[in-house]
Protein backbone atom coordinates (compact mmCIF):
# COMPACT_ATOMS: atom_id res chain seq x y z
CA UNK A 1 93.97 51.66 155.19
CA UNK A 2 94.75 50.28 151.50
CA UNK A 3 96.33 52.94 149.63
CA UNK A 4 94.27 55.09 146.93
CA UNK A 5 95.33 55.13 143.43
CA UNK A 6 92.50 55.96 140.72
CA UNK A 7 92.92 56.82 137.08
CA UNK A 8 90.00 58.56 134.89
CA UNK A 9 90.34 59.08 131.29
CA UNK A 10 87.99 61.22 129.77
CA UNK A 11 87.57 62.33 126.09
CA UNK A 12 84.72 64.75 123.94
CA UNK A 13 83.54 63.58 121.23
CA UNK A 14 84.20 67.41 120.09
CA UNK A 15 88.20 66.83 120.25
CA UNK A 16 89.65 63.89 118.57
CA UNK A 17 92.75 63.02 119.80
CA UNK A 18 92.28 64.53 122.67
CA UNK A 19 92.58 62.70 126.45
CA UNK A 20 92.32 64.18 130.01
CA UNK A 21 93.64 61.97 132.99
CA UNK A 22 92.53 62.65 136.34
CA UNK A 23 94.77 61.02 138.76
CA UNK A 24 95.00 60.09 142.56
CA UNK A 25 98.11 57.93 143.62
CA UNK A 26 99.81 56.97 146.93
CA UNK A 27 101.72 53.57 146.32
CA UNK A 28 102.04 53.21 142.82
CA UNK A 29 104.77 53.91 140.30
CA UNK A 30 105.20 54.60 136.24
CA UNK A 31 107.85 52.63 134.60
CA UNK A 32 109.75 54.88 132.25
CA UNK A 33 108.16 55.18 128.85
CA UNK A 34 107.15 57.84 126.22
CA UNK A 35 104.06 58.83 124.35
CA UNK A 36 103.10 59.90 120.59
CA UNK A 37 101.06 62.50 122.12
CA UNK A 38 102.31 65.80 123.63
CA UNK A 39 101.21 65.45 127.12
CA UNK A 40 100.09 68.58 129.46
CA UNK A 41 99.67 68.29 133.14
CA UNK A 42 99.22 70.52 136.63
CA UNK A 43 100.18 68.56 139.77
CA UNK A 44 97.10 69.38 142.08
CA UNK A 45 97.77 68.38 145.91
CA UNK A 46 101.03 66.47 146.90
CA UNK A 47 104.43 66.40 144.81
CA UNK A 48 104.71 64.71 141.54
CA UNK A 49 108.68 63.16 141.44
CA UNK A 50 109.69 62.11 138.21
CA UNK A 51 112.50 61.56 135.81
CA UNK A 52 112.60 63.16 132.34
CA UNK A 53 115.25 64.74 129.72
CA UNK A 54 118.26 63.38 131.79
CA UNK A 55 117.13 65.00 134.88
CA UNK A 56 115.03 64.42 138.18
CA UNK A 57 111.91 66.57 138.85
CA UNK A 58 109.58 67.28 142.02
CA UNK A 59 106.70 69.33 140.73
CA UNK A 60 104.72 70.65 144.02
CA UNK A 61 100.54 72.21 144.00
CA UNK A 62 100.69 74.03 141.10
CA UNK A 63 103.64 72.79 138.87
CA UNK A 64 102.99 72.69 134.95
CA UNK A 65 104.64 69.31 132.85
CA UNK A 66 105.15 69.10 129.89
CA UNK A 67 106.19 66.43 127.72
CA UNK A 68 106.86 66.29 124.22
CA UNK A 69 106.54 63.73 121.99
CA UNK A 70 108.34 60.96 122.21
CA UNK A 71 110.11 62.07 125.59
CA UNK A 72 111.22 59.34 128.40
CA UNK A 73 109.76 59.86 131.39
CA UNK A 74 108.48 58.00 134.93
CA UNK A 75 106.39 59.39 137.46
CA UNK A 76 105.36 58.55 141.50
CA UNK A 77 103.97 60.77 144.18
CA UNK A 78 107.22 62.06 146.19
CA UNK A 79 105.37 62.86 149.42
CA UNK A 80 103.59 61.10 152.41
CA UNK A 81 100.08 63.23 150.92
CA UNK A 82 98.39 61.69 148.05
CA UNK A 83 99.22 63.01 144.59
CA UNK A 84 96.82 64.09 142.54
CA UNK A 85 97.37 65.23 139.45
CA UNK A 86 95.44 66.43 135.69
CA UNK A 87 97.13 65.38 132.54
CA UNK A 88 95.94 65.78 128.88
CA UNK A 89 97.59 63.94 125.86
CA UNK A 90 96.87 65.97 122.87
CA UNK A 91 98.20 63.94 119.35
CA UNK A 92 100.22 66.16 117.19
CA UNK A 93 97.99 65.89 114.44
CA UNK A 94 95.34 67.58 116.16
CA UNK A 95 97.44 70.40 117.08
CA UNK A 96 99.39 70.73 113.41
CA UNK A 97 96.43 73.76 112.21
CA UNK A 98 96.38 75.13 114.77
CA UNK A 99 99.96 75.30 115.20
CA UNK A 100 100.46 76.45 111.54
CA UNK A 101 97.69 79.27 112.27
CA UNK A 102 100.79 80.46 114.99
CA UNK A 103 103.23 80.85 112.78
CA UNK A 104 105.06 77.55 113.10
CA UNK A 105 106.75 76.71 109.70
CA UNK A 106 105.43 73.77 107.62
CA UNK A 107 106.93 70.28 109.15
CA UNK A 108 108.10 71.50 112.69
CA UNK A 109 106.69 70.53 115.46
CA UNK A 110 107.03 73.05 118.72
CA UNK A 111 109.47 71.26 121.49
CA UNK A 112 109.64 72.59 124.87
CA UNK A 113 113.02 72.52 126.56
CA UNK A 114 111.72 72.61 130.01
CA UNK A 115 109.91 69.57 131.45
CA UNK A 116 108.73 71.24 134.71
CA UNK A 117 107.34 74.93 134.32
CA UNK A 118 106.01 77.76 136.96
CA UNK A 119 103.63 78.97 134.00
CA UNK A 120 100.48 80.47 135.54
CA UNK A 121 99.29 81.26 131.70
CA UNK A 122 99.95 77.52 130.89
CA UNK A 123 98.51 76.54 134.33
CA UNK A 124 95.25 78.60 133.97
CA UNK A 125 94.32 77.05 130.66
CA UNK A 126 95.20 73.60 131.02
CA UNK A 127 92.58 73.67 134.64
CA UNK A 128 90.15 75.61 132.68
CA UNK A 129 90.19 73.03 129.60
CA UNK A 130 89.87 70.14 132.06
CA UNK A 131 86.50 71.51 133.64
CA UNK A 132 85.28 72.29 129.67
CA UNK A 133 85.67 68.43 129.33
CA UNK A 134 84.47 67.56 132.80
CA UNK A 135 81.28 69.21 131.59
CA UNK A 136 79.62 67.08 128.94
CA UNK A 137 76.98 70.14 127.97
CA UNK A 138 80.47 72.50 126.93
CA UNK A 139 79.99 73.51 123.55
CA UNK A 140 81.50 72.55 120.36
CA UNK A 141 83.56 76.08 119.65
CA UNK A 142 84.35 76.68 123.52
CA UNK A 143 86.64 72.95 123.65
CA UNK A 144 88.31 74.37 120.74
CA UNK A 145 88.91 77.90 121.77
CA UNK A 146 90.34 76.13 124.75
CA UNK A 147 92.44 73.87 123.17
CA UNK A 148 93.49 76.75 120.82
CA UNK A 149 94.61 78.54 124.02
CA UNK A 150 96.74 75.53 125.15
CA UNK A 151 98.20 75.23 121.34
CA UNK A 152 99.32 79.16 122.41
CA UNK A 153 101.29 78.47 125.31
CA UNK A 154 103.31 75.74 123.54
CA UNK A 155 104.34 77.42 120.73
CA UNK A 156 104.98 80.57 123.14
CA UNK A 157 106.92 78.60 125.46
CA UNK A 158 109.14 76.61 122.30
CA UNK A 159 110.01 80.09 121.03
CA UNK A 160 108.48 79.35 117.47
CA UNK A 161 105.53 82.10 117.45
CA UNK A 162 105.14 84.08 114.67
CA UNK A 163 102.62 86.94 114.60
CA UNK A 164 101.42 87.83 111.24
CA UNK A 165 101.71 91.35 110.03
CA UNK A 166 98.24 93.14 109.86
CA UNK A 167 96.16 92.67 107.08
CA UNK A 168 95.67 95.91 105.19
CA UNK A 169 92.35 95.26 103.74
CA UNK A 170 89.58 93.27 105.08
CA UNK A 171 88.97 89.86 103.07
CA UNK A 172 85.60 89.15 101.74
CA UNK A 173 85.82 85.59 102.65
CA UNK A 174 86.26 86.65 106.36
CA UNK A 175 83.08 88.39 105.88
CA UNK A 176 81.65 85.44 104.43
CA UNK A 177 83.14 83.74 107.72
CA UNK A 178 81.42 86.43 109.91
CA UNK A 179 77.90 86.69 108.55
CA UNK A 180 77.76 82.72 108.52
CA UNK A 181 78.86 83.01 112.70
CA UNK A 182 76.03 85.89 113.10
CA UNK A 183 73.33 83.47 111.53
CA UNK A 184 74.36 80.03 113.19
CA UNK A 185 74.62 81.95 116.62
CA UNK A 186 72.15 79.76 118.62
CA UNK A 187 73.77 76.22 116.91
CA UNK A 188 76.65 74.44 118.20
CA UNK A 189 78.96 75.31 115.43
CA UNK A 190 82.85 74.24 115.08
CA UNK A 191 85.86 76.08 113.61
CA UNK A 192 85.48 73.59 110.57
CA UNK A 193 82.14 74.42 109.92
CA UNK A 194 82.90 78.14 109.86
CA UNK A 195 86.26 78.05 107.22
CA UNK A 196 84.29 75.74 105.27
CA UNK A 197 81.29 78.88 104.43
CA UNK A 198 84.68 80.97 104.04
CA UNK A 199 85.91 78.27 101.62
CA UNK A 200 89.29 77.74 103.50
CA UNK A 201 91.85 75.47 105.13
CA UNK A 202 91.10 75.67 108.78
CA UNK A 203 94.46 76.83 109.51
CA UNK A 204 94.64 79.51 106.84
CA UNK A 205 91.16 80.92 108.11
CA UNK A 206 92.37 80.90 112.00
CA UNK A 207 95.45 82.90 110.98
CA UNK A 208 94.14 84.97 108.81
CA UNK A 209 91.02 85.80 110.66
CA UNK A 210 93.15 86.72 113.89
CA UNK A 211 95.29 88.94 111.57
CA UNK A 212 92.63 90.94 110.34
CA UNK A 213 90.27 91.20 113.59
CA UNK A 214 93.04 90.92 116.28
CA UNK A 215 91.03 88.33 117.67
CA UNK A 216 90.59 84.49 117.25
CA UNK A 217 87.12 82.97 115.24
CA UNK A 218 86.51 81.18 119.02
CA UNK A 219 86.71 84.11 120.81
CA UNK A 220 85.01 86.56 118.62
CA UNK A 221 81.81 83.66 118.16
CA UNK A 222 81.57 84.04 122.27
CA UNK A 223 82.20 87.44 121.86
CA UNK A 224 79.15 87.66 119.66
CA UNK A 225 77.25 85.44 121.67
CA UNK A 226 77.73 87.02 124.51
CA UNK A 227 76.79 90.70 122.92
CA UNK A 228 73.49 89.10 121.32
CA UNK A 229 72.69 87.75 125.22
CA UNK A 230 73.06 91.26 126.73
CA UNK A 231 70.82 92.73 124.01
CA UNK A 232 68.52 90.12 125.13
CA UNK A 233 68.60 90.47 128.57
CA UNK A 234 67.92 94.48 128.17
CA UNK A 235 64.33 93.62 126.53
CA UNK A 236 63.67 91.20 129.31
CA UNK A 237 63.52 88.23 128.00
CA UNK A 238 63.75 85.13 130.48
CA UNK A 239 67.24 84.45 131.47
CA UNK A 240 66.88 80.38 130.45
CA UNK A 241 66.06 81.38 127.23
CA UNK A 242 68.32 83.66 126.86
CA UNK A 243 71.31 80.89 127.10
CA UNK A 244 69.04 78.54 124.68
CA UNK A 245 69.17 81.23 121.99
CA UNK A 246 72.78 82.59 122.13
CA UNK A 247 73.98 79.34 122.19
CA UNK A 248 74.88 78.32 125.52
CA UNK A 249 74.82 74.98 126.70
CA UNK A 250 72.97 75.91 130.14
CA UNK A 251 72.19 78.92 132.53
CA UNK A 252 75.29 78.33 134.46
CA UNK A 253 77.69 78.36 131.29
CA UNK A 254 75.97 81.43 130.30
CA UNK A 255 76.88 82.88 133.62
CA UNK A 256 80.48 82.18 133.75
CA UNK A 257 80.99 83.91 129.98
CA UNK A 258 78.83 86.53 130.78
CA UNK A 259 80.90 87.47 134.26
CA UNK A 260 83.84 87.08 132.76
CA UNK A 261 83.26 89.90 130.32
CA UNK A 262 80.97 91.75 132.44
CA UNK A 263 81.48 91.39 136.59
CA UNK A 264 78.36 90.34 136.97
CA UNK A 265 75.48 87.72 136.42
CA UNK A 266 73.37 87.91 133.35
CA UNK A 267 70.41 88.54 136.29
CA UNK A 268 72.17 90.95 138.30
CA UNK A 269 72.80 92.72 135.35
CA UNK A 270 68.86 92.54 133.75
CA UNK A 271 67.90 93.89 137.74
CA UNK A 272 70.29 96.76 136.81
CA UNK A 273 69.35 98.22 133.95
CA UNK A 274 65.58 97.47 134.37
CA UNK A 275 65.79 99.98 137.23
């Protein structure tokens, strides 16, 4: 039987600069080189050998890579089972706000010392962004809340995050920021959409929203969403359109926010309370 090697790239028209690889290989082999990008991966079944920072690797199921910019590296599947593996390549320039929203100081870029991680954080998001971009109905502000999330971990794992003291008064502009969020609930708004009603760079907004709120502007628009669907759901209003008119792409991506936050389906949860 010819040997299986397959290689899908995959990008959202939401995330510039953004690229997911989903590869299978049994016989073939990288030749050392380096990207611009910083490049993300999870080895998913087999063992992923490779050479990188003067050292040899074998990431098993489950092992986190990172490279950084710029790093030499190779790659082949180390084992008689097929490798498969997820990798996203993620330009610098994309990740500069959101790294500046972290704390990172003004012309550094995070570097990770450690090419082959046992990160479950790390691991969790980078899976979970892949399906987001898998699925071409994901919304606008949940690819960025992921990628956000990834943007975390690297600054976490370079030892460059800053957390910004607490604000001590709440800015009106941030209000601005919320009541524009509250009244574009339904629409498939971005980040950049919502520090442009608040008048600000998208990284000042991001850090100073999460300073004030304790929360990110991604996670507190599904937050919202997700407490306008429940209010919904309690008058009885048809599950379908509740996801069409909080926002959601679809019934099933209404589901998985709504679980998350809840335990339960957004039907299970109507059959509840309408007891």
């Amino acid at each position: 039987m010819k040997p299986d090697n397959s290689f899908q790239f995959i990008t959202s028209p939401h995330l510039a600069g953004v690229t997911l690889l989903h590869a299978t290989m049994s016989d073939f082999s990288y030749d050392k080189h380096a990207h611009e990008e910083y490049a993300i991966g999870v080895t998913l079944k087999g063992r992923q050998d490779f050479f990188c920072q003067r050292a040899f690797h074998r990431s098993p199921p489950g092992g986190v890579l990172v490279f950084n910019p710029e790093d030499v590296h190779d790659g082949c599947s180390g084992d008689v089972q097929e490798l498969e593996y997820r990798m996203f390549y993620v330009h610098p320039e994309v990740l500069i706000p959101q790294f500046r929203a972290l704390g990172v100081r003004q012309g550094l870029l995070p570097r990770i010392s450690d090419t082959l991680l046992d990160d479950m954080v790390l691991r969790q998001q980078a899976l979970m962004l892949s399906i987001l971009m898998e699925n071409p109905a994901t919304t606008h502000i949940e690819l960025e809340s992921g990628l956000f999330q990834l943007s975390h971990s690297l600054v976490r794992r370079s030892g460059q995050f800053n957390e910004p003291p607490p604000a001590n008064r709440t800015d009106t502009l941030l209000l601005l920021a919320k009541e524009y969020i509250h009244a574009h609930l339904s629409q498939d708004i971005s980040i950049d959409d919502i520090a442009c009603a608040a008048t600000m760079s998208k990284y000042h907004f991001i850090r100073l929203f999460r300073s004030q709120f304790g929360i990110t502007p991604h996670q507190y628009v599904i937050n919202c969403r997700i407490n306008h669907a429940r209010k919904a759901l309690e008058t009885g209003e048809a599950v379908t359109e509740v996801a069409v008119g909080c926002g959601f792409s679809d019934i099933s991506h209404l589901n998985r926010r709504f679980k998350r936050s809840y335990g339960m389906t957004p039907k299970q949860y109507q059959l509840q309370i309408s007891r």
